[in-house]
Protein backbone atom coordinates (compact mmCIF):
# COMPACT_ATOMS: atom_id res chain seq x y z
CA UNK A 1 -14.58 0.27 -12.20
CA UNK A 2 -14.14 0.56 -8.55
CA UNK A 3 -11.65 1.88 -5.70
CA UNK A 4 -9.40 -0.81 -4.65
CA UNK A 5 -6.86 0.02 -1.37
CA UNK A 6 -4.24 -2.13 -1.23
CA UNK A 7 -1.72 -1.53 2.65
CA UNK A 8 1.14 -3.38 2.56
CA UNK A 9 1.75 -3.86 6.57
CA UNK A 10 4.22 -5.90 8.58
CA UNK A 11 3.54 -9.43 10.25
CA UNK A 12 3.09 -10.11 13.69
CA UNK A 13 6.11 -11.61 15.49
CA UNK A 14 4.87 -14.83 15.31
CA UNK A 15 5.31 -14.83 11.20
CA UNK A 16 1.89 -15.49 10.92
CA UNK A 17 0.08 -13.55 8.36
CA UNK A 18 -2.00 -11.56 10.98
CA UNK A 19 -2.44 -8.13 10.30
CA UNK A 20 -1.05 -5.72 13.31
CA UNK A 21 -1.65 -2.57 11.09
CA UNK A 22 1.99 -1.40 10.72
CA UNK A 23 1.81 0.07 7.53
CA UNK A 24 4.37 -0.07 5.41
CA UNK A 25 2.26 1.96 2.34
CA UNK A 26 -0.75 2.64 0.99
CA UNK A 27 -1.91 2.40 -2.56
CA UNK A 28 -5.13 3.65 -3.98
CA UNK A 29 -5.96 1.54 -7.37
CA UNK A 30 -8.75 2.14 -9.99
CA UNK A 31 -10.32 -1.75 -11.21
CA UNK A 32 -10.90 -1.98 -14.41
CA UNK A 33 -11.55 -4.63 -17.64
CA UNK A 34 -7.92 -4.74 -17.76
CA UNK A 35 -5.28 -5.78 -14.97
CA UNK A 36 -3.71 -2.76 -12.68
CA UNK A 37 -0.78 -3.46 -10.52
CA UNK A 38 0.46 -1.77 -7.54
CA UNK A 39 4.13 -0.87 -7.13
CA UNK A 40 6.41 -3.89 -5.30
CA UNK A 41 6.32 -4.82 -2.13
CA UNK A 42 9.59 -4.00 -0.22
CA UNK A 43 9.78 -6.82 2.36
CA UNK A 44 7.89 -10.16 3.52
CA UNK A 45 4.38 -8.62 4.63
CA UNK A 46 0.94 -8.92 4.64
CA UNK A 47 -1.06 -7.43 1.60
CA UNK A 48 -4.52 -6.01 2.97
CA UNK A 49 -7.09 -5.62 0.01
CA UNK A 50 -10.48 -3.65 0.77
CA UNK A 51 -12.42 -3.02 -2.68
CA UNK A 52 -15.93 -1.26 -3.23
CA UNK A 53 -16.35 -3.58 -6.69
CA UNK A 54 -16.12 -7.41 -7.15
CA UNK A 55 -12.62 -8.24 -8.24
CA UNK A 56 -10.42 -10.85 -9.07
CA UNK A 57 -6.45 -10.63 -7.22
CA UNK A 58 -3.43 -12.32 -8.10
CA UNK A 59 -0.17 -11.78 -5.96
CA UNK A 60 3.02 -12.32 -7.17
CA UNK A 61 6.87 -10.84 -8.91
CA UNK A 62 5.44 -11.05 -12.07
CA UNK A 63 1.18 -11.38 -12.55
CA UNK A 64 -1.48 -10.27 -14.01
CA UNK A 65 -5.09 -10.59 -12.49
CA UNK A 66 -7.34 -12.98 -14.54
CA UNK A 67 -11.02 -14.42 -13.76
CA UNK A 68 -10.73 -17.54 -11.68
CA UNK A 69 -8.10 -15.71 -9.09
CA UNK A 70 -8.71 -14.81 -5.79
CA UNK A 71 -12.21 -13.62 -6.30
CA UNK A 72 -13.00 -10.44 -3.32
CA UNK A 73 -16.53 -9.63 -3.07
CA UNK A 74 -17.32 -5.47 -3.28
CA UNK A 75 -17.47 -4.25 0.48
CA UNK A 76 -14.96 -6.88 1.83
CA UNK A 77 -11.13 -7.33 2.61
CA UNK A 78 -9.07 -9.71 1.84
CA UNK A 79 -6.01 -10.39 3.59
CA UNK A 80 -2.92 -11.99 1.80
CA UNK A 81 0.96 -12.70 2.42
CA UNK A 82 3.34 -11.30 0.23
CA UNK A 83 7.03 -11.47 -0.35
CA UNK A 84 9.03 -8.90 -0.94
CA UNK A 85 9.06 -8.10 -5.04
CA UNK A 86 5.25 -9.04 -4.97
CA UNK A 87 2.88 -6.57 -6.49
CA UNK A 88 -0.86 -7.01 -5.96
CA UNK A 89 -2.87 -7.07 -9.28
CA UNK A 90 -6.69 -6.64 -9.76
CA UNK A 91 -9.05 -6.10 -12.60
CA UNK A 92 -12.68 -5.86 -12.61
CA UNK A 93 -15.04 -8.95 -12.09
């Protein structure tokens, strides 16, 4: 179990998925042996993921995190681009 932060935060104006920190919200998530979820994602954005645990992500309208997803080391951010209905899922490594 670990503290996973998930920002949802807009795109620069070129599109690309650079993060400019303009936060759109903040989530605070607990990992554990089974898949969490944060809430939706209200527009096209950029998903910033900073974890204290190893953890497997999945990003998506409908998903649940699974080993042999995006794998995020403990002490590290990962940076992903998300449409809007995503939610960000994670569970435990």
């Amino acid at each position: 179990m670990g503290l996973v932060n998930v920002v949802f935060a807009t795109l620069d104006r070129s599109g690309q998925p650079a993060y400019n920190g303009g936060s759109i919200a903040s989530e605070d998530l607990t990992s554990a042996a089974g898949a969490v979820e944060t809430s939706a994602a209200a527009t096209n954005c950029v998903a910033r993921i900073t974890t204290d645990t190893a953890i497997y992500a999945a990003v998506g309208p409908a998903v649940t995190a699974a080993a042999g997803d995006w794998y995020i080391l403990a002490g590290t951010t990962l940076d992903l681009v998300v449409n809007a209905g995503d939610v960000v899922s994670v569970i435990d490594a």
